[in-house]
Each structure stands twice: as structure tokens, then as C-alpha cells.
C-alpha atoms as a PDB file:
ATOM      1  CA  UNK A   1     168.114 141.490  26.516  1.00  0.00           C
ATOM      2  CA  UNK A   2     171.015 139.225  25.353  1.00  0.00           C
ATOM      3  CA  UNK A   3     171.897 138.511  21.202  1.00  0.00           C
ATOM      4  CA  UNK A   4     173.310 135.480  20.510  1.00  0.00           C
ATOM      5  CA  UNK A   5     176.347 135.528  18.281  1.00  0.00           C
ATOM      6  CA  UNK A   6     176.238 135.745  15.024  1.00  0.00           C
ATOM      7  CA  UNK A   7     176.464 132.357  13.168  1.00  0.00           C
ATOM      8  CA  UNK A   8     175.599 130.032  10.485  1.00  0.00           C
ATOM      9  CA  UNK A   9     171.981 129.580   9.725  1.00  0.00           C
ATOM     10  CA  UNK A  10     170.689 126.396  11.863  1.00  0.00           C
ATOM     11  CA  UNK A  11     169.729 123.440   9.095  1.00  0.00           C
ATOM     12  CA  UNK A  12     166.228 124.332   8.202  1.00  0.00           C
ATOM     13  CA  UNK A  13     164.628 120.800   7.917  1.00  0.00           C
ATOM     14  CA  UNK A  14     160.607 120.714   7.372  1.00  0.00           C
ATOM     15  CA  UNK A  15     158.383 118.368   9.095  1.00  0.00           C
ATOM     16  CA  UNK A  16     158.393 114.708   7.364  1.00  0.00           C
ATOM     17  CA  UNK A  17     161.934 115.291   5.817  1.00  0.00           C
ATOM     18  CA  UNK A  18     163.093 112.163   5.896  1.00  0.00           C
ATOM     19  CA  UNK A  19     166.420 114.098   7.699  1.00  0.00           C
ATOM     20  CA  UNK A  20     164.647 113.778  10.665  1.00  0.00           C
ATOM     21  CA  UNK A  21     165.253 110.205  11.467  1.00  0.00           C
ATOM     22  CA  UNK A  22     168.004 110.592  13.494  1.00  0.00           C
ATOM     23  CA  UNK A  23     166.893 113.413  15.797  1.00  0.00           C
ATOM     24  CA  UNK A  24     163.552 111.968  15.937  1.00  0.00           C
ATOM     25  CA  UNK A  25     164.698 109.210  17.086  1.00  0.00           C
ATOM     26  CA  UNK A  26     166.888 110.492  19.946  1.00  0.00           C
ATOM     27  CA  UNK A  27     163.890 112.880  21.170  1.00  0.00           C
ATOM     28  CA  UNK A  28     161.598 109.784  20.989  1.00  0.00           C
ATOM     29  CA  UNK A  29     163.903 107.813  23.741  1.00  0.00           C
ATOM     30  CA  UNK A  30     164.348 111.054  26.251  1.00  0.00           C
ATOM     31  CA  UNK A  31     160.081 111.030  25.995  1.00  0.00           C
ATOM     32  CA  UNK A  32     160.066 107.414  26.600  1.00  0.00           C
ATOM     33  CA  UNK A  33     161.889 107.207  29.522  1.00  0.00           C
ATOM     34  CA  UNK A  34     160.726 110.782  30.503  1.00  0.00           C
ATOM     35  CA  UNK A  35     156.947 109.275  30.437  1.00  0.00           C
ATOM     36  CA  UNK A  36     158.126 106.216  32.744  1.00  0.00           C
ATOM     37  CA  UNK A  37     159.851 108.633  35.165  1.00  0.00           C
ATOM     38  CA  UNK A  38     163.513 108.216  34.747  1.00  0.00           C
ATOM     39  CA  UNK A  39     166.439 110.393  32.824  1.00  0.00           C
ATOM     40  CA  UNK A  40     167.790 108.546  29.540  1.00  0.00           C
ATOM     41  CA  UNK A  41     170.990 105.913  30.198  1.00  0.00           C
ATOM     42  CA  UNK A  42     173.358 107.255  27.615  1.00  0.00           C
ATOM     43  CA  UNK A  43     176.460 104.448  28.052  1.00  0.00           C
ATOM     44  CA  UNK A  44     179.297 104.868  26.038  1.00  0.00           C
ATOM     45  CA  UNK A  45     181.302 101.924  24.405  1.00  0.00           C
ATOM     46  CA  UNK A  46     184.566 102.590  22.501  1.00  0.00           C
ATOM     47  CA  UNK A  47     184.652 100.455  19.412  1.00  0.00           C
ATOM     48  CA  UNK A  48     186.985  98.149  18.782  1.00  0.00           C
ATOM     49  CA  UNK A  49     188.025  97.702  22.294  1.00  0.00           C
ATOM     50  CA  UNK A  50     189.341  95.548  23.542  1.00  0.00           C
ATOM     51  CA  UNK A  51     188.745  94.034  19.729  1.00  0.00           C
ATOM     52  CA  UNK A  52     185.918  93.928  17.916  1.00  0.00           C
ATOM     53  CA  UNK A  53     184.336  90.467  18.324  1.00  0.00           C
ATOM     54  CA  UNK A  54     184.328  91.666  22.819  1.00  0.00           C
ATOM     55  CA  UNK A  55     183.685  95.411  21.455  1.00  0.00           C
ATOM     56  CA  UNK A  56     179.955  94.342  20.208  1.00  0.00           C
ATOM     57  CA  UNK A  57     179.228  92.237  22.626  1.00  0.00           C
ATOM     58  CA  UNK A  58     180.178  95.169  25.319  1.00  0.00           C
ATOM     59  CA  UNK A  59     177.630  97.204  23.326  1.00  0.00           C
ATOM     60  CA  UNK A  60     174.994  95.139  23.066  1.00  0.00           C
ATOM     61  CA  UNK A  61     175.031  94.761  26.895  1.00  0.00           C
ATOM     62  CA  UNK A  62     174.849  97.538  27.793  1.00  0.00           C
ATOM     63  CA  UNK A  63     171.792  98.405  25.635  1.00  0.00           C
ATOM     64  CA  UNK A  64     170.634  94.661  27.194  1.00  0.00           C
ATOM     65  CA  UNK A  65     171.387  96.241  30.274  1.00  0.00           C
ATOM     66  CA  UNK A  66     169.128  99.509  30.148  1.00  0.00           C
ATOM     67  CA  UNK A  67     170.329 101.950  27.767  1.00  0.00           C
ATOM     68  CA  UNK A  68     168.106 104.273  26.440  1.00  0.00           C
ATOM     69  CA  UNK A  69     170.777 105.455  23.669  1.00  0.00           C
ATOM     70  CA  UNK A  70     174.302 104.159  23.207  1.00  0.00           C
ATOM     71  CA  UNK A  71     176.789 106.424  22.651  1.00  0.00           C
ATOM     72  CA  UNK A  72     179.667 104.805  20.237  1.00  0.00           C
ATOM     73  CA  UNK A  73     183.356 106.286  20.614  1.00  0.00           C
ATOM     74  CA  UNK A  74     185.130 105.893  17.598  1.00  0.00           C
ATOM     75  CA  UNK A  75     188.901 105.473  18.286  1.00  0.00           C
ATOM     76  CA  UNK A  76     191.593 108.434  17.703  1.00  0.00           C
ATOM     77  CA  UNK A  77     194.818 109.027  18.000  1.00  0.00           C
ATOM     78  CA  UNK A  78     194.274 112.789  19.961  1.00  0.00           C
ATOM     79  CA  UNK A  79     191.343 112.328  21.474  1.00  0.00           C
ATOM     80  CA  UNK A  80     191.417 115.655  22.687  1.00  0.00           C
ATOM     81  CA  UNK A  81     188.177 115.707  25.099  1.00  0.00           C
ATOM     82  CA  UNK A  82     189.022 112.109  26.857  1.00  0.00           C
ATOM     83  CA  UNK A  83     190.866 111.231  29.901  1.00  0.00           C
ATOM     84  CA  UNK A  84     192.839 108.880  30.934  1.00  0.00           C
ATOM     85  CA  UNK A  85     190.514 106.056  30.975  1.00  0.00           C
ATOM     86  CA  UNK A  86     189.147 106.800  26.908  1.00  0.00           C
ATOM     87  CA  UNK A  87     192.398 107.655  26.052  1.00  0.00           C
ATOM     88  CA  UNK A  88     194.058 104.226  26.836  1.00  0.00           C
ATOM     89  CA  UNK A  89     190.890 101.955  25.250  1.00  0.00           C
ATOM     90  CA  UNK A  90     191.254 104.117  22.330  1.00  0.00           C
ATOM     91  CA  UNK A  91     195.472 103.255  21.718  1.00  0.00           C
ATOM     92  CA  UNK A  92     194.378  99.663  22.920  1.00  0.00           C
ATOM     93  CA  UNK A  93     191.052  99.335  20.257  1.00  0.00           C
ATOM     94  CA  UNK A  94     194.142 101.491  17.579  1.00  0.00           C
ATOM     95  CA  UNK A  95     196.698  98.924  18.306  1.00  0.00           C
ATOM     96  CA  UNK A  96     194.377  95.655  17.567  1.00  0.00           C
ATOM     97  CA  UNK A  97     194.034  97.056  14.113  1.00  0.00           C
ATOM     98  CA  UNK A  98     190.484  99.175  14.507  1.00  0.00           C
ATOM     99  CA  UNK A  99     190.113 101.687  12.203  1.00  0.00           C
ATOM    100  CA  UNK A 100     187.485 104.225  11.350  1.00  0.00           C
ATOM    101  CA  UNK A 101     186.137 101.699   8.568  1.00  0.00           C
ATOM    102  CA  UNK A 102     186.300  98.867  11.053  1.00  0.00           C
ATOM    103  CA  UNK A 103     183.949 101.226  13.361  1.00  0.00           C
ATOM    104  CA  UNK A 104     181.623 102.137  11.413  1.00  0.00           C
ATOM    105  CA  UNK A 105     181.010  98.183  10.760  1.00  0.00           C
ATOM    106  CA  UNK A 106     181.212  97.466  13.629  1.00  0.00           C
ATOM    107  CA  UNK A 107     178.200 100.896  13.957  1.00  0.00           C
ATOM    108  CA  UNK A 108     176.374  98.796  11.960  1.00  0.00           C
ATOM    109  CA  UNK A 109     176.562  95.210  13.240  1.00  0.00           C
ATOM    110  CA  UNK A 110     175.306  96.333  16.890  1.00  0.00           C
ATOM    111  CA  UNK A 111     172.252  98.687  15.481  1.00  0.00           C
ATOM    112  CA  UNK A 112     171.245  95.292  13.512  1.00  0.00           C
ATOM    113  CA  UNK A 113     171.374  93.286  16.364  1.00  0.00           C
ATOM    114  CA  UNK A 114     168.953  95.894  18.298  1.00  0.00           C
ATOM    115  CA  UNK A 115     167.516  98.271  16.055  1.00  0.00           C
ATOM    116  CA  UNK A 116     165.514 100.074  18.543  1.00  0.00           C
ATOM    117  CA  UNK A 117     168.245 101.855  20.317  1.00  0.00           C
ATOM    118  CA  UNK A 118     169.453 105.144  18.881  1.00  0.00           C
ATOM    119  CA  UNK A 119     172.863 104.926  18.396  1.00  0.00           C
ATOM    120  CA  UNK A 120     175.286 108.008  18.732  1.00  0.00           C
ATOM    121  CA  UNK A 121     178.932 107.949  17.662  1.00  0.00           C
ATOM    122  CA  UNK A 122     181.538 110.313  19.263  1.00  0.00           C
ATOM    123  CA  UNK A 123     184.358 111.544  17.353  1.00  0.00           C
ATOM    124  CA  UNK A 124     186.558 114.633  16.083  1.00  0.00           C
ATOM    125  CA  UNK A 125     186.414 116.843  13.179  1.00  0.00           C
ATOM    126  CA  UNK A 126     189.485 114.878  11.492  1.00  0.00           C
ATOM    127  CA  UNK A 127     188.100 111.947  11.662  1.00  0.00           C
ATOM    128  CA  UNK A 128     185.453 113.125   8.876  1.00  0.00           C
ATOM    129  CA  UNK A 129     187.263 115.202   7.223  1.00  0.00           C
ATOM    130  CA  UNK A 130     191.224 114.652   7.486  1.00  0.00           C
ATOM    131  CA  UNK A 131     191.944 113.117   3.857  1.00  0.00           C
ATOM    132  CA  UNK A 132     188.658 111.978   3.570  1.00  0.00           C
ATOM    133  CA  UNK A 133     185.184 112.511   1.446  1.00  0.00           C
ATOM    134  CA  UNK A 134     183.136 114.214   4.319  1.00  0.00           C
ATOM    135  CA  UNK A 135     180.486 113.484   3.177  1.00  0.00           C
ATOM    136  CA  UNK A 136     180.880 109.794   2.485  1.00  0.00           C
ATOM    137  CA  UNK A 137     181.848 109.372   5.965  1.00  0.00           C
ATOM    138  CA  UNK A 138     178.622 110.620   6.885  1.00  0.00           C
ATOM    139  CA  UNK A 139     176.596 108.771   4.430  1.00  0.00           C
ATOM    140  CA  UNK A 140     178.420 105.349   5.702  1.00  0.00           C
ATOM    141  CA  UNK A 141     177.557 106.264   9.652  1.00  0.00           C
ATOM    142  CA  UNK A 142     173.908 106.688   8.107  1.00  0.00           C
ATOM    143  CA  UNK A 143     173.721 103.468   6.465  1.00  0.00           C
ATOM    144  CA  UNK A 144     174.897 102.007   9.652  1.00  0.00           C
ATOM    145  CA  UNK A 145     171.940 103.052  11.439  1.00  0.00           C
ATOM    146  CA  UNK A 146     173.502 106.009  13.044  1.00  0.00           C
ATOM    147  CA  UNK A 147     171.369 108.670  14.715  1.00  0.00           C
ATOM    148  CA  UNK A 148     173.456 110.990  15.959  1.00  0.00           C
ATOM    149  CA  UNK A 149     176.723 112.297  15.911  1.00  0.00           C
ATOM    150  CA  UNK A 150     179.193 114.115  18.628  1.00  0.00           C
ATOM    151  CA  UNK A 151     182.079 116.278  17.308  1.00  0.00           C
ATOM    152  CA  UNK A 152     183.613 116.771  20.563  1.00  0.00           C
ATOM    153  CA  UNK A 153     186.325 119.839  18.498  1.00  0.00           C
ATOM    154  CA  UNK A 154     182.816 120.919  16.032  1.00  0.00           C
ATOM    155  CA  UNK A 155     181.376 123.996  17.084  1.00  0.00           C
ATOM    156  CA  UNK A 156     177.761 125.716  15.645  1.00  0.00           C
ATOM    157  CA  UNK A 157     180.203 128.822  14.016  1.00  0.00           C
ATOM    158  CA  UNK A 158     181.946 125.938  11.873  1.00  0.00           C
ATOM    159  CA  UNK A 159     179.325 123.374  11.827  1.00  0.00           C
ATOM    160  CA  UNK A 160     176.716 124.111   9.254  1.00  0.00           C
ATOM    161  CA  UNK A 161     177.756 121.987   5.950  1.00  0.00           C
ATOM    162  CA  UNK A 162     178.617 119.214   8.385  1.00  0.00           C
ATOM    163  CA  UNK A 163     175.128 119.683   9.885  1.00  0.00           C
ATOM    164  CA  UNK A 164     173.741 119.995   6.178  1.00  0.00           C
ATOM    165  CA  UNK A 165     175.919 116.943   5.316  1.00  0.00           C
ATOM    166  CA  UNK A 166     174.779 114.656   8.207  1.00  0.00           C
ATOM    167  CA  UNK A 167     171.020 115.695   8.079  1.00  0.00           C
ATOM    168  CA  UNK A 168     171.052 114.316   4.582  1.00  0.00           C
ATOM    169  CA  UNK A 169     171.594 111.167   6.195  1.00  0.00           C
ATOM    170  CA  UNK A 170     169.096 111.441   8.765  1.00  0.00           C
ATOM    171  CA  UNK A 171     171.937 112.237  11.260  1.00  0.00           C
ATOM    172  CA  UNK A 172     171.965 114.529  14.489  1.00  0.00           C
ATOM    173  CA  UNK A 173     174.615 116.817  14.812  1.00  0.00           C
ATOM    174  CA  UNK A 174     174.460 117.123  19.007  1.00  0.00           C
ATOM    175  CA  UNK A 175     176.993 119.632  20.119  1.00  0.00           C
ATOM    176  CA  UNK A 176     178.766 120.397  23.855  1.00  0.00           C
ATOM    177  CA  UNK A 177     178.148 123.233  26.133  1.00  0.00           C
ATOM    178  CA  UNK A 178     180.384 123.774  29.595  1.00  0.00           C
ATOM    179  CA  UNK A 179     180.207 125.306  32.561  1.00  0.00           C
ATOM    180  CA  UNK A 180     182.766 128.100  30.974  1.00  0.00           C
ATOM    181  CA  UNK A 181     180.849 128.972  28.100  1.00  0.00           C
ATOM    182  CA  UNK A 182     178.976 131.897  28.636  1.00  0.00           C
ATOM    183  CA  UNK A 183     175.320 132.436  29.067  1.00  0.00           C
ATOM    184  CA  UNK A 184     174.330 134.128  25.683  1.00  0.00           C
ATOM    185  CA  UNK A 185     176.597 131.357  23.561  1.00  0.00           C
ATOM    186  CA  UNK A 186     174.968 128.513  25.813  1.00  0.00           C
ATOM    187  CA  UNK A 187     171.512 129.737  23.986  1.00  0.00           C
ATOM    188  CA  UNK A 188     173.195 129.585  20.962  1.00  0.00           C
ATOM    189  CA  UNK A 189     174.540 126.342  20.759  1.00  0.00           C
ATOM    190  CA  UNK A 190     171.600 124.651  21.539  1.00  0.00           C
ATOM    191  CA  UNK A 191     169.722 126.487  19.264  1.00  0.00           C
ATOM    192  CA  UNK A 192     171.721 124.418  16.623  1.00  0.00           C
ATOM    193  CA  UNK A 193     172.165 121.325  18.753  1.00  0.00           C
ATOM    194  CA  UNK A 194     169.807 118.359  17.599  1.00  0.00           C
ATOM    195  CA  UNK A 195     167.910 115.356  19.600  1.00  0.00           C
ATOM    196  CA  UNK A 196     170.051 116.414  22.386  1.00  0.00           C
ATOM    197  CA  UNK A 197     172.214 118.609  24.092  1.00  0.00           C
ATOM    198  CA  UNK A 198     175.435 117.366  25.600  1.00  0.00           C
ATOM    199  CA  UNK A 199     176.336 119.512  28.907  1.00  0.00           C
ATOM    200  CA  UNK A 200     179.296 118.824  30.471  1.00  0.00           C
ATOM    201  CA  UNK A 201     179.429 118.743  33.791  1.00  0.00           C
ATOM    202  CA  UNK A 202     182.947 119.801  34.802  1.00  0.00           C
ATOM    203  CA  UNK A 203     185.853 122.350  33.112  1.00  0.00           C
ATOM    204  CA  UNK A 204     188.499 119.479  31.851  1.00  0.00           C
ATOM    205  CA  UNK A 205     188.531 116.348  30.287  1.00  0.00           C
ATOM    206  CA  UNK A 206     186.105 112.985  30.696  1.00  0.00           C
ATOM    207  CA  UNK A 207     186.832 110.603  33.758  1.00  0.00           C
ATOM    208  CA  UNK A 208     185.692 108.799  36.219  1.00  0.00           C
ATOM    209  CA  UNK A 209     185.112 110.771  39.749  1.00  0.00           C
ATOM    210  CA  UNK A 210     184.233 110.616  43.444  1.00  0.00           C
ATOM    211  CA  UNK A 211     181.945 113.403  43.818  1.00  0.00           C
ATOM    212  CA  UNK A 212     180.173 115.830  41.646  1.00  0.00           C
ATOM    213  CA  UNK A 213     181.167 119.153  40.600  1.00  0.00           C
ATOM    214  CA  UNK A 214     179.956 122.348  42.627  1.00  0.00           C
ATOM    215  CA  UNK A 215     176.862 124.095  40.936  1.00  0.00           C
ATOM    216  CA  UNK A 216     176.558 121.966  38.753  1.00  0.00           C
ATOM    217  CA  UNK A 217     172.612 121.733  39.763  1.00  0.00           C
ATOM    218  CA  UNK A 218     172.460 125.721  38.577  1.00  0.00           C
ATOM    219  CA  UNK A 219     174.607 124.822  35.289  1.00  0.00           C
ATOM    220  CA  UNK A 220     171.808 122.299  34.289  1.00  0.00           C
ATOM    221  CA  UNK A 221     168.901 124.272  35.292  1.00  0.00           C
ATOM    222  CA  UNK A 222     170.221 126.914  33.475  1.00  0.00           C
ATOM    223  CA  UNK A 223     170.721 125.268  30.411  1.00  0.00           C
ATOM    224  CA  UNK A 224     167.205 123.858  30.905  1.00  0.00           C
ATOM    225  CA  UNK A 225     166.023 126.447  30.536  1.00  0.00           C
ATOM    226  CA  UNK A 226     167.240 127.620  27.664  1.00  0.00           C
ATOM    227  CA  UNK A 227     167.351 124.449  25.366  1.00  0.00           C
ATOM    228  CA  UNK A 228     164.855 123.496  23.004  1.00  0.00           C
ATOM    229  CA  UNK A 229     166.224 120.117  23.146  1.00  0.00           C
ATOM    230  CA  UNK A 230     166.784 117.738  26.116  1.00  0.00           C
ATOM    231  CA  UNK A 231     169.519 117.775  27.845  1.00  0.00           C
ATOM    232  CA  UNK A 232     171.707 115.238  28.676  1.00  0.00           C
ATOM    233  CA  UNK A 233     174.660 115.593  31.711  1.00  0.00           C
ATOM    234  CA  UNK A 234     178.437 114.110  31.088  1.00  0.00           C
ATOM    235  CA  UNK A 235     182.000 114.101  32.211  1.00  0.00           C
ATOM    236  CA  UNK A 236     182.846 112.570  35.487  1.00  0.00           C
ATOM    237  CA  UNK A 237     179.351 110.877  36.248  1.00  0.00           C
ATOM    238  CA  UNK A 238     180.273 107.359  37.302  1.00  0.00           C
ATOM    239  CA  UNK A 239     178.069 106.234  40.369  1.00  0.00           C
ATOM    240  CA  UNK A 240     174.648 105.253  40.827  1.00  0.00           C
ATOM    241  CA  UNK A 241     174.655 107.738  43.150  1.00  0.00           C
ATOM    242  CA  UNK A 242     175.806 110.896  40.845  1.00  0.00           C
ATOM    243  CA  UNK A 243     172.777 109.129  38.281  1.00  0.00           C
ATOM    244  CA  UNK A 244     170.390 109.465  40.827  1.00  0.00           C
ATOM    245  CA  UNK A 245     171.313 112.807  41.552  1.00  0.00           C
ATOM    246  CA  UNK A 246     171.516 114.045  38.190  1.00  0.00           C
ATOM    247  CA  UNK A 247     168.223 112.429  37.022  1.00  0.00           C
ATOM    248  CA  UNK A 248     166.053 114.693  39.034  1.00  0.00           C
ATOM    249  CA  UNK A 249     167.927 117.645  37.431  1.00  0.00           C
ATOM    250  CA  UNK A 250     168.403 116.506  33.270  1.00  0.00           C
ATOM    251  CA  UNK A 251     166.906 114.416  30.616  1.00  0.00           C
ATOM    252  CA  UNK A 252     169.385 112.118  30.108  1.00  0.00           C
ATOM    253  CA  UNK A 253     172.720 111.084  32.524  1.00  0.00           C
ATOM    254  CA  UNK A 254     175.968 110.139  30.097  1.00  0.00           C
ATOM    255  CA  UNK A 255     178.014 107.570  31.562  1.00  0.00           C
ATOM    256  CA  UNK A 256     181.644 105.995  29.970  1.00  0.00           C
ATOM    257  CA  UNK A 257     185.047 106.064  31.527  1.00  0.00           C
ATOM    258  CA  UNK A 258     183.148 104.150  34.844  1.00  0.00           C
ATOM    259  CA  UNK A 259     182.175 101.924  32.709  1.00  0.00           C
ATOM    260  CA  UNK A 260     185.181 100.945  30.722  1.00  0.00           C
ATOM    261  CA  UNK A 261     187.120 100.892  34.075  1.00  0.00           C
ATOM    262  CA  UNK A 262     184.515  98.213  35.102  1.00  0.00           C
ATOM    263  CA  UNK A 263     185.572  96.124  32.498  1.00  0.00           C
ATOM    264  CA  UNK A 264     188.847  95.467  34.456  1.00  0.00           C
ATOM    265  CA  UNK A 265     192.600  95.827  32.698  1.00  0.00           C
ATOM    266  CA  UNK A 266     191.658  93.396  29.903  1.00  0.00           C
ATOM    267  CA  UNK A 267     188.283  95.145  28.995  1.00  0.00           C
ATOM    268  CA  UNK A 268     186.694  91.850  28.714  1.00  0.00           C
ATOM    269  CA  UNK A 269     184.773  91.828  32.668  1.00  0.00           C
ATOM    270  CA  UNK A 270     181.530  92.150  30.684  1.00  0.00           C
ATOM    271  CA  UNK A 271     179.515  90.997  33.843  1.00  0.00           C
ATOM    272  CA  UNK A 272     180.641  93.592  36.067  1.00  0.00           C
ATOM    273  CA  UNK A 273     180.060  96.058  33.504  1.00  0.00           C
ATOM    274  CA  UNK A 274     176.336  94.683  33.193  1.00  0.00           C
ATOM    275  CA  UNK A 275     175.853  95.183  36.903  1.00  0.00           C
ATOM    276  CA  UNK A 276     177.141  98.607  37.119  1.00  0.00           C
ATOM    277  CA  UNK A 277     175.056  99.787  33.663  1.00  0.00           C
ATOM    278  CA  UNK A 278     171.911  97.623  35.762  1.00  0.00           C
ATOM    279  CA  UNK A 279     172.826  99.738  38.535  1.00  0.00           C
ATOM    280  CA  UNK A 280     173.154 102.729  36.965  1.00  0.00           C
ATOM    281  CA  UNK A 281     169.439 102.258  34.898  1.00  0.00           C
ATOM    282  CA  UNK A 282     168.039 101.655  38.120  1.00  0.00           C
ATOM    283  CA  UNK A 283     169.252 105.056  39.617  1.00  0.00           C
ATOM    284  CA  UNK A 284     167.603 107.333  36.788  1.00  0.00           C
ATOM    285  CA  UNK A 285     164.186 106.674  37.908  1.00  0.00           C
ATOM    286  CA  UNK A 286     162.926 109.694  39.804  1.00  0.00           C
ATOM    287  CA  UNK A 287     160.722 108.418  42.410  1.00  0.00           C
END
């Protein structure tokens, strides 16, 4: 019999809490597209890239183009977790002036325009709480219709008065689990992960790639099995193909640097973007 570390408490939230809007949310999209037999399209947009007027409308077509939920990047300096690809939009989004404020109304602006799509931002720990109010952060990324929130450097040991913090505003926290971490801490961060659970496909950082990683069908099984929450599959997806694939085997398939790359070297190829995110949609169904 395994024991999962020891840790802080998971946020005890009771049914009807109004907390629950964000995770409730995310879980209602993975049964929505689970009951019309495909994985949930989780795209990724960086905001503020290439600027923010192109930025939104990149958003809003990819939800236009099949999204289930939208994952948001918010731009940083060390994006620690990103490759190549995120790394570059993020100093090109930094460099036309975005900032974290400029995100979060920019957040805002696409859940308006399509209120029906979670929205999920991706970030650091810094970002929240380097010379900031924490919690003001969080209660800003509410107001802007937020649902959940990624902390690709959070972990469950250190997490609990962010997740306190963030379920105030009816906000997610969904952490990461890799291939490296070991079995009996996999059980444990899902246990505090919430509307999803991010796996990550591959040891290193995000990126484009031409094949899948080796076992990772056993990875996802295994954390299947072991998650109360669905599970969604990132890092290196970036082919119909690898969504096909993947859909049979997860809840949701997590798809960014392929898609920034298809907006060409000026990010602005919004149409070829469309057809790869169309593509993409149309690979998660599993029949």
C-alpha cells in the first residue's frame, strides 16, 4: 500500500460554494465533449502577441475554431517550462509593451466576447506574487472571467493559500504531473489538482514535435487511473495525428507551440492557424 506525502490540506470547498465556478466549469466542457465522443481542444494563445488588438482576435479563433477551453499564456520574462517557440512570442508580446495588467484585460475582453468557453491562464509563481498583492492578482483574473489557473513552478506542498486565494474567486488551481514524478506523488498531486489535470507528456520543456514520446500511452493510463479529475495531455502534441492518438487515451489533448508556429514569423497567419486548430478539433473525436 503506498502513502502519499505529507502535504497541505486540499481546499475543502462544499457543494454550491460559489468557489466552484471555475472548476465546474472546466469539468462541465471535458463532459461535454466526452458525451459527443471526442477529448477536450485545450489551444493555447499567448497574450499580447504579436500585440494585443491580433492577440484577441488569435483567441477568439481558436475558440471559433473548436476549442473546448482556451488556455491563456501570460507573458514572462523566464518562462521556465516553455521552449523555444513560447519563449520567443513571450519577448515579442514583452517588447510591444504587454504587461501582466495588459493580460489580464486582455483575459477579460476575449471571455466577453464568448463567455461560454472556460478560460485558463498559464503563468509562474512570480507573476502573482513578485512585488505584488497575491491576492488581488487573483481577484482581477476572477473578474475577468477566469476559470482556471496553471502555475507551471506551483506545486500542491506550496500551493494551499494560493489555492485558498484563487478558490475565493471561483478559480481552479490545475497543477502538472510528468513522466518523472513518481507514482505515489502522481496520486498526490491530483488529489489537489482542480477541473483538470495537466500531464505532460515528455521530460523537458514545451515544443512542437515529430513523433510522440515512448510510453507515453502507460503514463496516461496510469494517471487515469489515479485522478479524480480529467486529464488532459501536453508538451510536444502538435499534429492531428498525435490528437487523434492521444484522444483515445485522455480527456482533453493541449495544443500551443504548433499553433503559434502556424501563425508564421509575424504571428499574424490567423487563417492557417484556424485550419490547423479545425484540424486538430476534428482529430479528438474517437470514432
Amino acid at each position: 500500500m503506498t502513502t502519499r506525502p505529507a502535504g497541505p490540506a486540499p481546499v475543502d470547498i462544499g457543494p454550491g460554494d460559489p468557489a466552484l465556478a471555475g472548476p465546474a466549469r472546466m469539468a462541465a466542457a471535458f463532459a461535454a465533449a466526452g458525451a459527443a465522443g471526442r477529448a477536450a481542444l485545450i489551444p493555447y494563445a499567448v497574450a499580447g502577441y504579436p500585440n494585443a488588438a491580433t492577440s484577441t482576435d488569435i483567441a477568439i479563433a481558436l475558440i471559433d475554431g473548436g476549442a473546448d477551453i482556451l488556455e491563456v499564456g501570460l507573458p514572462y520574462s523566464d518562462p521556465l517550462a516553455d521552449g523555444a517557440t513560447l519563449q520567443r512570442a513571450s519577448s515579442v508580446a514583452l517588447a510591444a509593451g504587454a504587461s501582466l495588467d495588459d493580460s489580464i484585460e486582455l483575459v477579460g475582453r476575449i471571455h466577453a466576447a464568448r463567455p461560454d468557453t472556460p478560460l485558463v491562464t498559464m503563468g509562474y509563481v512570480n507573476q502573482v506574487l513578485g512585488g505584488r498583492d497575491g491576492a488581488n492578482v487573483l481577484a482581477r483574473l476572477g473578474q475577468a472571467g477566469v476559470s482556471g489557473f496553471i502555475l507551471a513552478d506551483l506545486t500542491p506542498d506550496e500551493g494551499a493559500d494560493l489555492e485558498q486565494e484563487a478558490a475565493r474567486r471561483g478559480i481552479g488551481i490545475v497543477y502538472l504531473v510528468a513522466p518523472t514524478t513518481p507514482p505515489q506523488r502522481r496520486a498526490f498531486v491530483a488529489s489537489r489538482s482542480q477541473g483538470f489535470l495537466y500531464a505532460v507528456s515528455l521530460a523537458g520543456v514545451t515544443g512542437a514535435r515529430k513523433s510522440l514520446p515512448p510510453g507515453v500511452g502507460r503514463f496516461i493510463k496510469d494517471i487515469r487511473a489515479l485522478s479524480p479529475v480529467p486529464v488532459a495531455v501536453g508538451f510536444g502534441v502538435s499534429k492531428p495525428a498525435h490528437a487523434r492518438s492521444l484522444a483515445r487515451l485522455a480527456d482533453g489533448v493541449i495544443v500551443a507551440s504548433a499553433l503559434v508556429d502556424a501563425l508564421g514569423p509575424e504571428g499574424n497567419d490567423i487563417p492557417r492557424m484556424s485550419r490547423l486548430v479545425a484540424a486538430l478539433s476534428e482529430a479528438t473525436r474517437r470514432d
